[in-house]
Protein backbone atom coordinates (compact mmCIF):
# COMPACT_ATOMS: atom_id res chain seq x y z
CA UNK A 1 -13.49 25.17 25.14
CA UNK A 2 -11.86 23.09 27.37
CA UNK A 3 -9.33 25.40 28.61
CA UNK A 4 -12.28 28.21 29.31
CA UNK A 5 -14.14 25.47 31.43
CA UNK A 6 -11.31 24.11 33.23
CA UNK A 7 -10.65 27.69 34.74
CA UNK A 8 -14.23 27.20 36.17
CA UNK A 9 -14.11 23.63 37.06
CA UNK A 10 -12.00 20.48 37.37
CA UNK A 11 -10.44 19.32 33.83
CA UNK A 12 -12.99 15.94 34.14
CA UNK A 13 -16.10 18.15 34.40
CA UNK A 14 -14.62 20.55 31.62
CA UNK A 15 -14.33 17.40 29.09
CA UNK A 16 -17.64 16.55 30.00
CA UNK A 17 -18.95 19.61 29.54
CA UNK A 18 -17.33 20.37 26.23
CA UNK A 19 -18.73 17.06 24.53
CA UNK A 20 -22.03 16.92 25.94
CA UNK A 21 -23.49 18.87 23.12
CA UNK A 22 -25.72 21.07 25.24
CA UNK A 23 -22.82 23.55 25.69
CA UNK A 24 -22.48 24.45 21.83
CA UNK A 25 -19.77 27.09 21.36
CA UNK A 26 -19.69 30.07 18.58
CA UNK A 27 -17.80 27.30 16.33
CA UNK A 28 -20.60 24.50 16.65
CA UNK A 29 -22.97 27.73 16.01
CA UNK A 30 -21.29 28.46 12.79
CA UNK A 31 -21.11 25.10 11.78
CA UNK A 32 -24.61 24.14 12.49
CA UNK A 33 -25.64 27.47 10.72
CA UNK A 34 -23.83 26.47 7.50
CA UNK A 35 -25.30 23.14 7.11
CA UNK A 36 -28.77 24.38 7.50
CA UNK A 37 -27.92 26.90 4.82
CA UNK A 38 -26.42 24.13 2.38
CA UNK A 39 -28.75 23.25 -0.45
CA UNK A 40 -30.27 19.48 -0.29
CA UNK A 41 -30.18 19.51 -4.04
CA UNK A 42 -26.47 20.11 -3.81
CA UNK A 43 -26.28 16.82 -2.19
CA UNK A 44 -28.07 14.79 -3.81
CA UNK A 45 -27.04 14.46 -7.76
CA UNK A 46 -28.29 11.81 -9.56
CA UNK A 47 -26.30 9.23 -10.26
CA UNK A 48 -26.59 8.12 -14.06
CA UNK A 49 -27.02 4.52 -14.16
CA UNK A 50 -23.78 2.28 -15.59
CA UNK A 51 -24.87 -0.97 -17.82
CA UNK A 52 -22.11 -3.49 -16.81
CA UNK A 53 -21.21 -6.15 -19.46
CA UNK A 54 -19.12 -9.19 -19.09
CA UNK A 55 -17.35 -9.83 -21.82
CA UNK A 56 -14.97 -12.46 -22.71
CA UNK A 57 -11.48 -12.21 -23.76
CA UNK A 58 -9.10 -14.72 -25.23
CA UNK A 59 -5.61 -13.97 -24.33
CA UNK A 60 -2.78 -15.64 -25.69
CA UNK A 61 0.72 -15.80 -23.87
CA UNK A 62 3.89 -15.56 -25.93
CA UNK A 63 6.92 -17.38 -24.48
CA UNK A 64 9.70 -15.25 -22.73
CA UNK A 65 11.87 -16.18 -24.60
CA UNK A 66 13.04 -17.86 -27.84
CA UNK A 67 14.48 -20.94 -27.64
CA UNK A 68 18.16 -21.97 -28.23
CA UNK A 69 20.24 -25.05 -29.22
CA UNK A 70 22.98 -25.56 -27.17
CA UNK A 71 26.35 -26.80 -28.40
CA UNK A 72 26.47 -30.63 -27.41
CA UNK A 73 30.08 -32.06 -26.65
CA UNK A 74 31.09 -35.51 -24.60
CA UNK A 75 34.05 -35.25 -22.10
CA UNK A 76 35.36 -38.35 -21.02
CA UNK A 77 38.23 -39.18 -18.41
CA UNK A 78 40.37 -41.29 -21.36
CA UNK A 79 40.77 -37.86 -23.04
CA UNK A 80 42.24 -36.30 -20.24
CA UNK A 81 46.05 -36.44 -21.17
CA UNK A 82 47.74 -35.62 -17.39
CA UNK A 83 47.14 -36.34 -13.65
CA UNK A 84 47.24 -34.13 -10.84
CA UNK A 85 50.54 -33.58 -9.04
CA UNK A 86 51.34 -35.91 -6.21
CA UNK A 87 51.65 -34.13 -3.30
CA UNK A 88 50.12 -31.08 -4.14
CA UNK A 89 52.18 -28.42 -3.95
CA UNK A 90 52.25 -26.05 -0.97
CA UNK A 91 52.81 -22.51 -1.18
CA UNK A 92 55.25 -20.88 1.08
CA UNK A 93 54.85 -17.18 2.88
CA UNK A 94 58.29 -15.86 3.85
């Protein structure tokens, strides 16, 4: 509709003119003509009523998982048997 107006008038009074609503074209007449012909009763089913009931529940969390015994062992320095090399050595690219 706004096309066939602005070939009339300027593209600001064709706008207007389209949206106004007292310029109805063949597609706002079809449209207007179905929902008269809709039935109300259609439209308005009723809606059976839903009883709502709180209701409390116990829920009980299980752990992730199971738990496990590690192997225990001491490490002390007097049961290391070596020391470190003095200098450390250096390696060499040829």
């Amino acid at each position: 509709m706004i096309v066939s107006y602005a070939k009339e008038r300027s593209l600001c009074a064709a706008i207007v003119q389209t949206f106004d609503g007292a310029h109805p074209c063949s597609l706002c007449h079809a449209v207007n003509k179905g929902k008269n012909s809709e039935k109300k009763s259609e439209l308005q089913l009723p809606t059976p009523k839903m009883d709502l009931m709180c209701v409390t529940r116990t829920t009980r969390l299980s752990p992730l998982s199971a738990p496990f015994d590690y192997a225990t062992s001491t490490f002390s320095s007097p049961e290391i048997k070596h020391s470190p090399l003095v200098p450390p050595p250096r390696f060499q690219l040829s």
